[in-house]
N, C-alpha and C. Protein backbone atom coordinates (compact mmCIF):
# COMPACT_ATOMS: atom_id res chain seq x y z
N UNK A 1 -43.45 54.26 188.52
CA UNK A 1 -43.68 54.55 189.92
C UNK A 1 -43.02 53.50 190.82
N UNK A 2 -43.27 52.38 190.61
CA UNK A 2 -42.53 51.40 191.17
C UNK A 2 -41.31 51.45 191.42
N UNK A 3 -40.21 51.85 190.23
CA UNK A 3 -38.91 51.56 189.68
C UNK A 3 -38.63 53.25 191.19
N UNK A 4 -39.02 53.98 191.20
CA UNK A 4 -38.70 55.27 191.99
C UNK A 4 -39.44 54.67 193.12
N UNK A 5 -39.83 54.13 193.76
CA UNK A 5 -40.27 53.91 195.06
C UNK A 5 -39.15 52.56 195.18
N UNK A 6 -39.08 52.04 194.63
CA UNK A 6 -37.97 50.80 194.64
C UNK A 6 -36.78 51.42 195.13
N UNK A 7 -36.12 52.69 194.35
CA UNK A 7 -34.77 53.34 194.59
C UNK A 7 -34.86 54.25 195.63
N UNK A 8 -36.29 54.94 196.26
CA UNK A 8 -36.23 55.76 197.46
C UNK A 8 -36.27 55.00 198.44
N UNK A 9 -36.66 53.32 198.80
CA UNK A 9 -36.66 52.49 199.57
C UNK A 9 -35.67 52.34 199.96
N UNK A 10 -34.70 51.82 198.98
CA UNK A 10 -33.08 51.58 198.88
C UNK A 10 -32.34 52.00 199.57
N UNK A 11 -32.81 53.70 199.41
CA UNK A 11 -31.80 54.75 199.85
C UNK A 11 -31.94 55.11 201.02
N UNK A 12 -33.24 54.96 201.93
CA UNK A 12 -33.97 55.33 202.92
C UNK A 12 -33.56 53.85 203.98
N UNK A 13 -33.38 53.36 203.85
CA UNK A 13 -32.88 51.78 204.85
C UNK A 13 -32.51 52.14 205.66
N UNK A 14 -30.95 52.77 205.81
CA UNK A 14 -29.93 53.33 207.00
C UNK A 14 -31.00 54.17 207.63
N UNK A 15 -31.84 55.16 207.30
CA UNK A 15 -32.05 56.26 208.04
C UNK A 15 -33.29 55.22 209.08
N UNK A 16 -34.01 54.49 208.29
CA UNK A 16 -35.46 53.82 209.14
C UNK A 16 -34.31 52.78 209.87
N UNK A 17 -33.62 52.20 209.60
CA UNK A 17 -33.44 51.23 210.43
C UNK A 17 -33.10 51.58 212.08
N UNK A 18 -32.55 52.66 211.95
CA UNK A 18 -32.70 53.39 213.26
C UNK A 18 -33.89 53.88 214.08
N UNK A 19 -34.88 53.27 213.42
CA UNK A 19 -36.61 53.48 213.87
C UNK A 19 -36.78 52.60 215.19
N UNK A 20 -37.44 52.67 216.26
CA UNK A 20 -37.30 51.44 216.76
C UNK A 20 -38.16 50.67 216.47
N UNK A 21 -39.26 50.50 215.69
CA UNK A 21 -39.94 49.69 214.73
C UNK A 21 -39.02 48.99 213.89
N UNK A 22 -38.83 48.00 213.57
CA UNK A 22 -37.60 47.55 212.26
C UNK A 22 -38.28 46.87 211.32
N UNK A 23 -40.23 47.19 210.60
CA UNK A 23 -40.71 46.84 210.27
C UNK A 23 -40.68 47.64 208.44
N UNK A 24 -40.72 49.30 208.99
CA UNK A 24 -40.34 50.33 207.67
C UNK A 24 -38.63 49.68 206.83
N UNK A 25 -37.89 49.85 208.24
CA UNK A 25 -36.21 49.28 207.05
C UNK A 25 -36.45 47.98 206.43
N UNK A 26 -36.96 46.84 206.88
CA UNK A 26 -37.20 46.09 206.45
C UNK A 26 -37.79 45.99 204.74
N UNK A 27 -38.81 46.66 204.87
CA UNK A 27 -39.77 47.25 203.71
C UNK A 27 -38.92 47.39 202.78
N UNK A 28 -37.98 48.47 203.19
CA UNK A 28 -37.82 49.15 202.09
C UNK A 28 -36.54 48.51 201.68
N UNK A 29 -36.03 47.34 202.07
CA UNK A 29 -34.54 46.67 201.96
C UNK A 29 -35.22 45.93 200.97
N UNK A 30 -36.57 45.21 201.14
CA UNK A 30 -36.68 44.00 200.62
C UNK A 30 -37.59 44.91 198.80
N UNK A 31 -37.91 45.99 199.05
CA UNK A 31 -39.15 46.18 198.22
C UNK A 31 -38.23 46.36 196.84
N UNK A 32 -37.13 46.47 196.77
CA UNK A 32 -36.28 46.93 195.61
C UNK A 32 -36.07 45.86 194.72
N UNK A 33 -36.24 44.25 195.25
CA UNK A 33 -35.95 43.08 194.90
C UNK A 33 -37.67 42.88 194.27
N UNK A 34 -38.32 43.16 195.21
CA UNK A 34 -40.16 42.74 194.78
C UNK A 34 -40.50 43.74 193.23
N UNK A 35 -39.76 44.69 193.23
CA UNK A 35 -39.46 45.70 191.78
C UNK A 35 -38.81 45.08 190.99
N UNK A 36 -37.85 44.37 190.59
CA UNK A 36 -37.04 43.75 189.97
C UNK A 36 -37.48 42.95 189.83
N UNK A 37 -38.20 41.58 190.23
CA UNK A 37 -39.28 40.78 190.01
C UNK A 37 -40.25 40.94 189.25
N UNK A 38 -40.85 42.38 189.11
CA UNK A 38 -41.70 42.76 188.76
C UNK A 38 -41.88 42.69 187.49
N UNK A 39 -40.51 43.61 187.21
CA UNK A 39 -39.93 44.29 185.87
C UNK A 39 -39.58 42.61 184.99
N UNK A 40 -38.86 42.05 185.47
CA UNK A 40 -38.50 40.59 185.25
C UNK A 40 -39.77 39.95 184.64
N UNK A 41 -40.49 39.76 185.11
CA UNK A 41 -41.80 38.89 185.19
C UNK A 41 -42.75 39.31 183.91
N UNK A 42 -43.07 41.01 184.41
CA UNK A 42 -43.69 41.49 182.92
C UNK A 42 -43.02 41.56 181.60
N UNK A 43 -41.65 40.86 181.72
CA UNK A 43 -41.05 41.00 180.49
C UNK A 43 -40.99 39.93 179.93
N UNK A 44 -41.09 38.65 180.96
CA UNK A 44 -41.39 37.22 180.47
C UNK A 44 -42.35 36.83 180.24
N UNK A 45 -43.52 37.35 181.13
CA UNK A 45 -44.83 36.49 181.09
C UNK A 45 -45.37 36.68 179.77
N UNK A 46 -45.55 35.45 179.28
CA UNK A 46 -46.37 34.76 178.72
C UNK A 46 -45.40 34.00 177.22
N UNK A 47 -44.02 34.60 177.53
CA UNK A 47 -42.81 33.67 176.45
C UNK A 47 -42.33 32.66 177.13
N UNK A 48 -42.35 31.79 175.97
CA UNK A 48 -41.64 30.46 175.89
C UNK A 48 -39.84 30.71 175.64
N UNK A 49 -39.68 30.61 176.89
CA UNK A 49 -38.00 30.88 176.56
C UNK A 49 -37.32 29.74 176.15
N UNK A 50 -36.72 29.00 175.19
CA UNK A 50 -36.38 27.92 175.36
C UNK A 50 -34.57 28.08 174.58
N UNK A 51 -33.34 28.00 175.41
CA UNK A 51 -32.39 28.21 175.37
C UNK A 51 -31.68 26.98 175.65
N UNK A 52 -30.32 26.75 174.78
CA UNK A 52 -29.79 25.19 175.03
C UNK A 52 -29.10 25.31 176.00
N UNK A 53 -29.95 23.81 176.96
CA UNK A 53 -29.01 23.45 177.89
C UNK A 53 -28.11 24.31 178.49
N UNK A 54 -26.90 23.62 177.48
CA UNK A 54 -25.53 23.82 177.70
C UNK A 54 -25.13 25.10 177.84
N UNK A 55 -25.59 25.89 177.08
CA UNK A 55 -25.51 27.59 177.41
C UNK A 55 -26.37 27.86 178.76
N UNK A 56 -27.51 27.19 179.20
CA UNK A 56 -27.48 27.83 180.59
C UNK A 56 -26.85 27.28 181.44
N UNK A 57 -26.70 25.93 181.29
CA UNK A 57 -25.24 25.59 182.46
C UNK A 57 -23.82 26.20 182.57
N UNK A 58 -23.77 26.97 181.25
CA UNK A 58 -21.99 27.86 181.42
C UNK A 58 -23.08 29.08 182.17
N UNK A 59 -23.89 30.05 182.19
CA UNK A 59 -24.20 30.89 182.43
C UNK A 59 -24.23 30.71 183.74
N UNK A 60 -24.53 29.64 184.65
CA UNK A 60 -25.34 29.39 185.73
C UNK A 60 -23.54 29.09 186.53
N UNK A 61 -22.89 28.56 186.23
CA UNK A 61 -21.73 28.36 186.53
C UNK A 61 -20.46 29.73 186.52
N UNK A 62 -21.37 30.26 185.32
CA UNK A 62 -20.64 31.92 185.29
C UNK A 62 -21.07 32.86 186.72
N UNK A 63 -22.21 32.67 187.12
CA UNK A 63 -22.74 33.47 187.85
C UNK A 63 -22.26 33.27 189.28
N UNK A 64 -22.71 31.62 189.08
CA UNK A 64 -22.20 31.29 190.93
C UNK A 64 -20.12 31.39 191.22
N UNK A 65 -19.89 31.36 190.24
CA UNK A 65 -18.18 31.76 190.05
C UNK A 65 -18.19 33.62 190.16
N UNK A 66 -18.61 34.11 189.76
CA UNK A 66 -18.71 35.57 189.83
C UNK A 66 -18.82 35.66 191.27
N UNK A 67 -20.16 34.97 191.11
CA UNK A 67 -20.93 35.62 193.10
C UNK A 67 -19.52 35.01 194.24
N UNK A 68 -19.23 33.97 194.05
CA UNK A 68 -17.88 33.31 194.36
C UNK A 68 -16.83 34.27 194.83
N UNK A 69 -16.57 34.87 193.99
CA UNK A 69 -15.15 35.42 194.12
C UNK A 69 -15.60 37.01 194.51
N UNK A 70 -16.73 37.91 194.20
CA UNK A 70 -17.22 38.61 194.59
C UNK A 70 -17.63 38.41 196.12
N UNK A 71 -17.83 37.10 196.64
CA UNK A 71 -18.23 37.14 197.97
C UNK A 71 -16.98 37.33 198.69
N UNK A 72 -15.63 36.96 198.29
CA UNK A 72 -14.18 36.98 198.48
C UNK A 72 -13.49 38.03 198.47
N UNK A 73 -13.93 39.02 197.85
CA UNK A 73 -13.89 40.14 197.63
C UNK A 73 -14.50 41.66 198.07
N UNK A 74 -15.48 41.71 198.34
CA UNK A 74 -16.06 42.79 198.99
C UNK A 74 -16.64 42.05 200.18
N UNK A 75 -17.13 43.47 201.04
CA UNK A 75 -17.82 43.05 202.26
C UNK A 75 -19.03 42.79 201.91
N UNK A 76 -19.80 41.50 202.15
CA UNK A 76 -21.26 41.25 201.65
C UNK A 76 -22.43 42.03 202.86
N UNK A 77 -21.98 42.38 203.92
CA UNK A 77 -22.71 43.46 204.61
C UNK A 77 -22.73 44.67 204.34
N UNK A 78 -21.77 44.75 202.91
CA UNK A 78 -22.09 46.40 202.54
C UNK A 78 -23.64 46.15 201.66
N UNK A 79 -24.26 47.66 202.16
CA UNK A 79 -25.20 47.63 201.47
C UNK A 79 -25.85 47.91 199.71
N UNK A 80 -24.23 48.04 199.50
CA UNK A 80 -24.23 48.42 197.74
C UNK A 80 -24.04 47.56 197.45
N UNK A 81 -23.06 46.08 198.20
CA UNK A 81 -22.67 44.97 197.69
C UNK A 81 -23.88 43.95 197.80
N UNK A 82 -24.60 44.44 198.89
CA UNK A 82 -25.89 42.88 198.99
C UNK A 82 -26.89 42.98 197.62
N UNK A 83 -27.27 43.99 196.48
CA UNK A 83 -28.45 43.29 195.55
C UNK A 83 -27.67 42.70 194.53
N UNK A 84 -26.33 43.55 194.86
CA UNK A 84 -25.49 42.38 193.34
C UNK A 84 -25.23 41.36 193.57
N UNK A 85 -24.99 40.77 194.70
CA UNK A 85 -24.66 39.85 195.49
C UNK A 85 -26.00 38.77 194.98
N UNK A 86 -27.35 39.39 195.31
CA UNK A 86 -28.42 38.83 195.76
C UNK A 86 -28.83 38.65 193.78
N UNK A 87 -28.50 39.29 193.21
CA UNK A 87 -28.87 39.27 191.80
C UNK A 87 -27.76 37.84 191.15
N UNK A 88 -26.92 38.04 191.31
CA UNK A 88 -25.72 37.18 191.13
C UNK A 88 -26.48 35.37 191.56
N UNK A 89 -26.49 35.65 192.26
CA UNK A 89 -26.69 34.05 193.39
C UNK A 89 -28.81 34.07 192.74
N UNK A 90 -29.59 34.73 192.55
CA UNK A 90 -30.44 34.34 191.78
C UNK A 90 -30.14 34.33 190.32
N UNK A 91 -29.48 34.86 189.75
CA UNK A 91 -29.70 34.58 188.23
C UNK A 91 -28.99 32.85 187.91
N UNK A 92 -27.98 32.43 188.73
CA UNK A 92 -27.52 31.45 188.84
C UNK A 92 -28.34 30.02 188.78
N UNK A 93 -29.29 30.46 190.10
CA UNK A 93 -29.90 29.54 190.85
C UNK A 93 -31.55 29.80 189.33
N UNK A 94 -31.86 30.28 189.32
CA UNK A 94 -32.66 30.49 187.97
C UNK A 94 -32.33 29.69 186.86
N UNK A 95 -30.99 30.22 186.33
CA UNK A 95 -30.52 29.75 185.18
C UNK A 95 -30.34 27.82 185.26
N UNK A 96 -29.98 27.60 186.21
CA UNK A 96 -29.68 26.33 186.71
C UNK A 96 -30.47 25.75 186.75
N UNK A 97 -31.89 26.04 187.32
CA UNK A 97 -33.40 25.58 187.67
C UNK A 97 -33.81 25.40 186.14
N UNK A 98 -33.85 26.32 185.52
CA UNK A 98 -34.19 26.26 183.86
C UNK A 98 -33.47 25.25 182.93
N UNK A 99 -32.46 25.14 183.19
CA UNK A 99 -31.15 23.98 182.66
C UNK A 99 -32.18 22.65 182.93
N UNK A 100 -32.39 22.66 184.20
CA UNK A 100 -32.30 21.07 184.78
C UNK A 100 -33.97 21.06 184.10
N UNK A 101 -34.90 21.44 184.01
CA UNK A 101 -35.73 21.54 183.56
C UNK A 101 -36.45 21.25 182.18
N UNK A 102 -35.68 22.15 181.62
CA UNK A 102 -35.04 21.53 179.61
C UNK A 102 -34.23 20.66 179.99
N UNK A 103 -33.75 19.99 180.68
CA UNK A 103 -33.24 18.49 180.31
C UNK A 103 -34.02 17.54 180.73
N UNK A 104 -35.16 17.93 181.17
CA UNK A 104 -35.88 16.77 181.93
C UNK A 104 -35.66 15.54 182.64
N UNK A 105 -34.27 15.86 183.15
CA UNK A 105 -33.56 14.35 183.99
C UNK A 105 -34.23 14.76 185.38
N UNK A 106 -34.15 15.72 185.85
CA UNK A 106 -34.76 15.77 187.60
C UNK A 106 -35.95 16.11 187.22
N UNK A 107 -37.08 15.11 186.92
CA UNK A 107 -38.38 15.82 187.28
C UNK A 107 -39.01 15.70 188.47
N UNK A 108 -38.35 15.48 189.29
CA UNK A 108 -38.71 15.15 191.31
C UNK A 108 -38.75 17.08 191.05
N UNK A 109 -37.63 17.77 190.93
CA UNK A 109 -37.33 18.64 190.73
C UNK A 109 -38.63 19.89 190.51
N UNK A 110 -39.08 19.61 189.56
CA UNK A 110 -40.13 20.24 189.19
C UNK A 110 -41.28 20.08 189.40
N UNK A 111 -41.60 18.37 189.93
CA UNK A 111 -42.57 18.15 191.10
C UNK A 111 -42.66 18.91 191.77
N UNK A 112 -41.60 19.30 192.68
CA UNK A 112 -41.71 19.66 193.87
C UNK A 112 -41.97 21.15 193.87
N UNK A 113 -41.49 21.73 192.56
CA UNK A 113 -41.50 23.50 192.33
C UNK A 113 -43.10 23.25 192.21
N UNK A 114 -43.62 22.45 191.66
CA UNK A 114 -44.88 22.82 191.36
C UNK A 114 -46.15 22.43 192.62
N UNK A 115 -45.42 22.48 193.93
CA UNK A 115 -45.58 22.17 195.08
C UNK A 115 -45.12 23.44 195.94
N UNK A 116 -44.54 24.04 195.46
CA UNK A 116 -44.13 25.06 196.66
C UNK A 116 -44.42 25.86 197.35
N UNK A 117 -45.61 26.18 197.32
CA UNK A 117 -46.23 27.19 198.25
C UNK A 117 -46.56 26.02 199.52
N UNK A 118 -47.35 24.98 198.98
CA UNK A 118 -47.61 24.08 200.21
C UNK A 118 -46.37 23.43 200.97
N UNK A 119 -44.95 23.11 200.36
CA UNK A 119 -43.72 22.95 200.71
C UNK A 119 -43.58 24.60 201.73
N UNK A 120 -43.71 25.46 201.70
CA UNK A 120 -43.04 26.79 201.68
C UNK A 120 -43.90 26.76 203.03
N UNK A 121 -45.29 26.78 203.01
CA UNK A 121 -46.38 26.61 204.17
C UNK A 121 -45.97 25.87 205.48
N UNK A 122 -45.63 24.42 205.34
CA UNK A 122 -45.72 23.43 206.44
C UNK A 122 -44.60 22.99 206.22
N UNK A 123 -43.03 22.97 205.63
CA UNK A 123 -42.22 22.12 205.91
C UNK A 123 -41.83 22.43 207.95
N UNK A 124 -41.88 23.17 208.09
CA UNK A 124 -41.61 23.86 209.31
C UNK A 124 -41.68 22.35 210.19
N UNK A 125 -43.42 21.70 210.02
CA UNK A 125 -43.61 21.34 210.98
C UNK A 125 -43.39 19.65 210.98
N UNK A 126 -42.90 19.04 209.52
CA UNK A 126 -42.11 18.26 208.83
C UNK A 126 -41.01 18.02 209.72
N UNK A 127 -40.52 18.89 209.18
CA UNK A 127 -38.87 20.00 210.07
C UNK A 127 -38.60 19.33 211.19
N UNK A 128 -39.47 19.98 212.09
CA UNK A 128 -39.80 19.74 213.64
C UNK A 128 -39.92 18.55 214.12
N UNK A 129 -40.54 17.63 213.33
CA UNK A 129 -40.63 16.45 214.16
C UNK A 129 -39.99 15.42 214.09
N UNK A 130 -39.49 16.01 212.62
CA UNK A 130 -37.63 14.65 212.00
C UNK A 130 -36.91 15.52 213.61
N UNK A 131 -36.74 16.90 213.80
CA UNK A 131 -35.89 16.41 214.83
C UNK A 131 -35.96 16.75 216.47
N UNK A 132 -37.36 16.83 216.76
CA UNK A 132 -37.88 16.11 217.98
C UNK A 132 -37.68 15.02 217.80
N UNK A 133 -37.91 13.64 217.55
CA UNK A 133 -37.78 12.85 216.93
C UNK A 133 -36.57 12.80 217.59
N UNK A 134 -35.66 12.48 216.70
CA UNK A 134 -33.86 12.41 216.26
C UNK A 134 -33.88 13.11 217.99
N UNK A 135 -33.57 13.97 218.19
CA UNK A 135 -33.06 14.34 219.87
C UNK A 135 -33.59 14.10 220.62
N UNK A 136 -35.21 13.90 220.56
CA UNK A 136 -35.43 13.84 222.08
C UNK A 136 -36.06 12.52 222.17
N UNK A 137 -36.47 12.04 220.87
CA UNK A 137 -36.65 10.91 221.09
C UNK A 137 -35.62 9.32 221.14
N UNK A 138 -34.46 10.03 219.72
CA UNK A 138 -33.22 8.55 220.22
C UNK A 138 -31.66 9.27 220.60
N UNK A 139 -32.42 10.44 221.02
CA UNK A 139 -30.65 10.95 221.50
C UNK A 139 -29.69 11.53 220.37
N UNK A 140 -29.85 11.10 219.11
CA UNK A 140 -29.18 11.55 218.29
C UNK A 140 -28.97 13.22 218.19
N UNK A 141 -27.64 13.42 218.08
CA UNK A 141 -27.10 14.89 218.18
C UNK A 141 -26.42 15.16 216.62
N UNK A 142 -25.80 14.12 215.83
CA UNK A 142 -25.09 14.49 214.73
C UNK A 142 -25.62 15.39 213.57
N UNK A 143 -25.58 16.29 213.40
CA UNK A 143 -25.72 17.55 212.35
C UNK A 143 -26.12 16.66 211.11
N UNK A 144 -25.38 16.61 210.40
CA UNK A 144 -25.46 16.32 209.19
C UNK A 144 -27.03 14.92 209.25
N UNK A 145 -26.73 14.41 210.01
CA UNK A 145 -28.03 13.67 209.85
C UNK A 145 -29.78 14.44 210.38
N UNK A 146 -29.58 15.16 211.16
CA UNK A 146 -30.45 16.20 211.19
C UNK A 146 -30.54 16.96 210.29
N UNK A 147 -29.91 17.23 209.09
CA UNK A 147 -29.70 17.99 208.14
C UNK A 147 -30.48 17.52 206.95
N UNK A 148 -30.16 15.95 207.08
CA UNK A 148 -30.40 15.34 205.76
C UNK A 148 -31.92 14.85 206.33
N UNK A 149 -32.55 14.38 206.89
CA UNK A 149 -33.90 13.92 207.19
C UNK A 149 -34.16 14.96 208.28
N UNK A 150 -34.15 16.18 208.21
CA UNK A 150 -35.26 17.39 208.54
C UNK A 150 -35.93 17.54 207.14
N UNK A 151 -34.51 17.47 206.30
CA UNK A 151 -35.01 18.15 204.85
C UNK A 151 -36.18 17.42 204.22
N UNK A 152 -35.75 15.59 204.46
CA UNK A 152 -36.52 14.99 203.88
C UNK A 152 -38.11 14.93 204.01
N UNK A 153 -37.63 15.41 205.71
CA UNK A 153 -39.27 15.58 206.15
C UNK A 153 -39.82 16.34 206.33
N UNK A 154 -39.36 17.52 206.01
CA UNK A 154 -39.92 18.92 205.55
C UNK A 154 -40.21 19.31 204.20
N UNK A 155 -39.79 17.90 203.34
CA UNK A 155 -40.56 17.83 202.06
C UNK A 155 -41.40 16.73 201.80
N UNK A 156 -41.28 15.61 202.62
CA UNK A 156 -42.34 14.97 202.66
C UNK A 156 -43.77 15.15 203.37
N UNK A 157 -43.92 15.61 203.94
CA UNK A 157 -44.54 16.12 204.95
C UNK A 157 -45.66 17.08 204.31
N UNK A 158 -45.21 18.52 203.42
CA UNK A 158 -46.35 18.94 202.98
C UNK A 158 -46.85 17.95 201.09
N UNK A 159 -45.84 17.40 200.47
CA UNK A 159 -46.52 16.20 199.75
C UNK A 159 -47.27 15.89 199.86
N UNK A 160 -47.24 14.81 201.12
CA UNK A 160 -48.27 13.95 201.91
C UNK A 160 -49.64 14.28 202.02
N UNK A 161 -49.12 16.01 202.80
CA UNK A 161 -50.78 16.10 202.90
C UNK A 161 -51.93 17.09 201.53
N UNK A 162 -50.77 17.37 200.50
CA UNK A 162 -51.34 17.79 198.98
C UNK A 162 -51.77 16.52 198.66
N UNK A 163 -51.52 15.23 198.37
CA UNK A 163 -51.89 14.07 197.97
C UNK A 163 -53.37 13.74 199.32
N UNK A 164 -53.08 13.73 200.28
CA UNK A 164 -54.12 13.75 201.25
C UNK A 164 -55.43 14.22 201.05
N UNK A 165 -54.92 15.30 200.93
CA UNK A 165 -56.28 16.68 200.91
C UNK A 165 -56.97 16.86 199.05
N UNK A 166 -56.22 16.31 197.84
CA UNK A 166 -56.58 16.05 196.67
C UNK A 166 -57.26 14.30 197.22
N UNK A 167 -56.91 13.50 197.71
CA UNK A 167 -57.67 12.55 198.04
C UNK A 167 -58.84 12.36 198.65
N UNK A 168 -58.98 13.47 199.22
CA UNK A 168 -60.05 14.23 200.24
C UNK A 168 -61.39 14.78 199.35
N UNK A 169 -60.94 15.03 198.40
CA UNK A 169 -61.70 16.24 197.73
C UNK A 169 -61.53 17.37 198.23
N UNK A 170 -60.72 17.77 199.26
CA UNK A 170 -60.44 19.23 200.24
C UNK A 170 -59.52 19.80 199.02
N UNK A 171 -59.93 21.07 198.71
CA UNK A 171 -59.35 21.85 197.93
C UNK A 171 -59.05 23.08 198.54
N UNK A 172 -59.06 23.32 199.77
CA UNK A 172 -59.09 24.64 200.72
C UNK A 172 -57.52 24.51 201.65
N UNK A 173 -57.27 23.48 201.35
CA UNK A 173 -56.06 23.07 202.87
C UNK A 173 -54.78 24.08 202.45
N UNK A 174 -53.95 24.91 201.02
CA UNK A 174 -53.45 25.17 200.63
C UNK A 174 -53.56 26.61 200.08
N UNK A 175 -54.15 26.58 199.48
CA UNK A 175 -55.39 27.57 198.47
C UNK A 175 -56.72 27.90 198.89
N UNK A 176 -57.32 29.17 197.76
CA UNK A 176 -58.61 29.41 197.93
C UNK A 176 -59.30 28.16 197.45
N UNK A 177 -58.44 27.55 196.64
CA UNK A 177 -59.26 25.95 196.35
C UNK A 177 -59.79 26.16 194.88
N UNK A 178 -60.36 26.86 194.37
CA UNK A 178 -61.54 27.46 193.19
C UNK A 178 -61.09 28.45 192.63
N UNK A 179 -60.94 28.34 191.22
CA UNK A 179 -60.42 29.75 190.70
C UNK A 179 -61.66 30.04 189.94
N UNK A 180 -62.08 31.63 189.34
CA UNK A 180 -63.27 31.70 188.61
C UNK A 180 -63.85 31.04 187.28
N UNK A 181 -65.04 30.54 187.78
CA UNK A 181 -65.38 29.55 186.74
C UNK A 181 -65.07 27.93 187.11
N UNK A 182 -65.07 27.96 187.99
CA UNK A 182 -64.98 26.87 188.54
C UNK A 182 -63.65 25.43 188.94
N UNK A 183 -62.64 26.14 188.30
CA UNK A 183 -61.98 25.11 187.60
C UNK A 183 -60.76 24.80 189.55
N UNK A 184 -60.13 23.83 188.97
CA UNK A 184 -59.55 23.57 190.28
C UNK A 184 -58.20 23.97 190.55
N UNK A 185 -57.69 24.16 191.44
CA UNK A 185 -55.86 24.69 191.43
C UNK A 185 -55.47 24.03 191.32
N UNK A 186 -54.38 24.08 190.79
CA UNK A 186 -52.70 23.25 190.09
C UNK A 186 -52.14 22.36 190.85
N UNK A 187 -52.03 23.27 192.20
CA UNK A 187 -51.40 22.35 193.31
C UNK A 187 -51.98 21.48 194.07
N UNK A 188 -53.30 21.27 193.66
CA UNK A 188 -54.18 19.74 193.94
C UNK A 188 -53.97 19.16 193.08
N UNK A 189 -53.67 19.33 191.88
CA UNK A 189 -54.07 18.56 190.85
C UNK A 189 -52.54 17.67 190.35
N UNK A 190 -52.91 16.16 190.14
CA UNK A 190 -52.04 15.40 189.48
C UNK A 190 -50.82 16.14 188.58
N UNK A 191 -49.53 16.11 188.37
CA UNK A 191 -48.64 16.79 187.59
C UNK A 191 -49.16 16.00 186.21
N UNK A 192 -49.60 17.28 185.22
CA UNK A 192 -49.90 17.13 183.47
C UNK A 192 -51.48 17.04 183.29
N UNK A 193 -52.12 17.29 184.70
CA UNK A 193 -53.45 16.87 184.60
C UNK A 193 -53.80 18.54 184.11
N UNK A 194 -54.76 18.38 183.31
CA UNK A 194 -56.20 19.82 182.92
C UNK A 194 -56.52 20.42 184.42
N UNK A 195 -56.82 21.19 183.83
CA UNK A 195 -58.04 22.29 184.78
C UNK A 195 -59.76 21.80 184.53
C-alpha cells in the first residue's frame, strides 16, 4: 500500500501543485522518499552490516562522482531527474557516514549523530546569535566566517544544553524523556552509557 501511494503521490505533484494550497504537492513530492526509507529500514533493521572500509569509500566516491556528472548532465529541476539525483547524493552521504564510522577516527562524528534531533531542534537559535553577534554586534560582514562559527554555534549550542538538561536531571527538554518501563533516552545519556 505504501509502495502505490508513494507512486500515485509522485505522479500527482504537477497536477496539486497548481492548488493554491502548496501543502498536498508538497506531500506528495516528499512522501515517495518517506517510502523508500521505509522499505530501506525494514530491510535493515535489526542487521549488523559490517562491510570494509575501503569498499565503502570507493562506493561513496562512486556515487558522489555519478551524482557529479549527472548533475552536469540533466536538468536537476526535472522531476524524473530529482529522486535519482536525491538517491545518488544519499547513498553517498550514507555510505561515507558508515565508512567513517567503521573506522572509528571521527568519533566527534558520531557524537554528534547521536545528538541529532536536539542538533536538528535548536541549532537555529545557536545559528542566530553567532551572527547577530558577528553583524550587529562587531560589524563583521565576511561570509565564510559567518559560515564557519554559525556552524560552530549551531552545534554547540544544542550540546550545551543536552549536557545541561542531563545535568539537570531534566529529561523532557528534547524528548518524552521516559521510555516504557522506565528506562531513560539515549540522547541524555553519556555516549556507551546503559539504559
Amino acid at each position: 500500500a505504501i509502495l502505490v501511494i508513494a507512486v500515485a503521490g509522485y505522479i500527482s505533484v504537477e497536477p496539486l501543485a497548481k492548488l493554491p494550497w502548496p501543502i498536498p504537492a508538497r506531500l506528495a513530492w516528499y512522501f515517495p522518499y518517506m517510502a523508500l526509507g521505509h522499505f530501506v529500514a525494514r530491510a535493515l533493521l535489526g542487521r549488523t552490516l559490517t562491510v570494509c572500509t575501503g569498499r565503502l569509500l570507493v562506493l561513496a566516491t562512486a556515487a558522489y562522482a555519478t551524482l557529479a556528472i549527472a548533475v552536469g548532465v540533466v536538468d536537476v529541476r526535472s522531476l524524473a531527474a530529482a529522486p535519482i539525483l536525491a538517491i545518488l547524493g544519499g547513498a553517498g552521504t550514507l555510505t561515507l557516514a558508515k565508512a567513517l564510522d567503521q573506522s572509528g577516527r571521527l568519533r566527534i562524528l558520531r557524537y554528534l549523530g547521536e545528538r541529532s534531533l536536539p542538533i536538528y531542534v535548536s541549532h537555529v537559535l545557536g545559528t542566530a546569535a553567532v551572527r547577530v553577534a558577528l553583524h550587529k554586534g562587531l560589524g563583521v560582514t565576511w561570509v565564510p566566517l559567518h559560515i564557519a562559527l554559525g556552524l560552530a554555534g549551531g552545534l554547540a549550542l544544542p550540546v550545551t544544553l543536552v549536557w545541561t538538561a542531563r545535568a539537570a536531571g531534566f529529561n523532557y527538554l528534547f524528548t518524552l524523556g521516559v521510555r516504557e518501563g522506565g528506562a531513560r533516552c539515549p540522547c541524555l545519556l553519556p555516549h556507551g552509557s546503559a539504559d
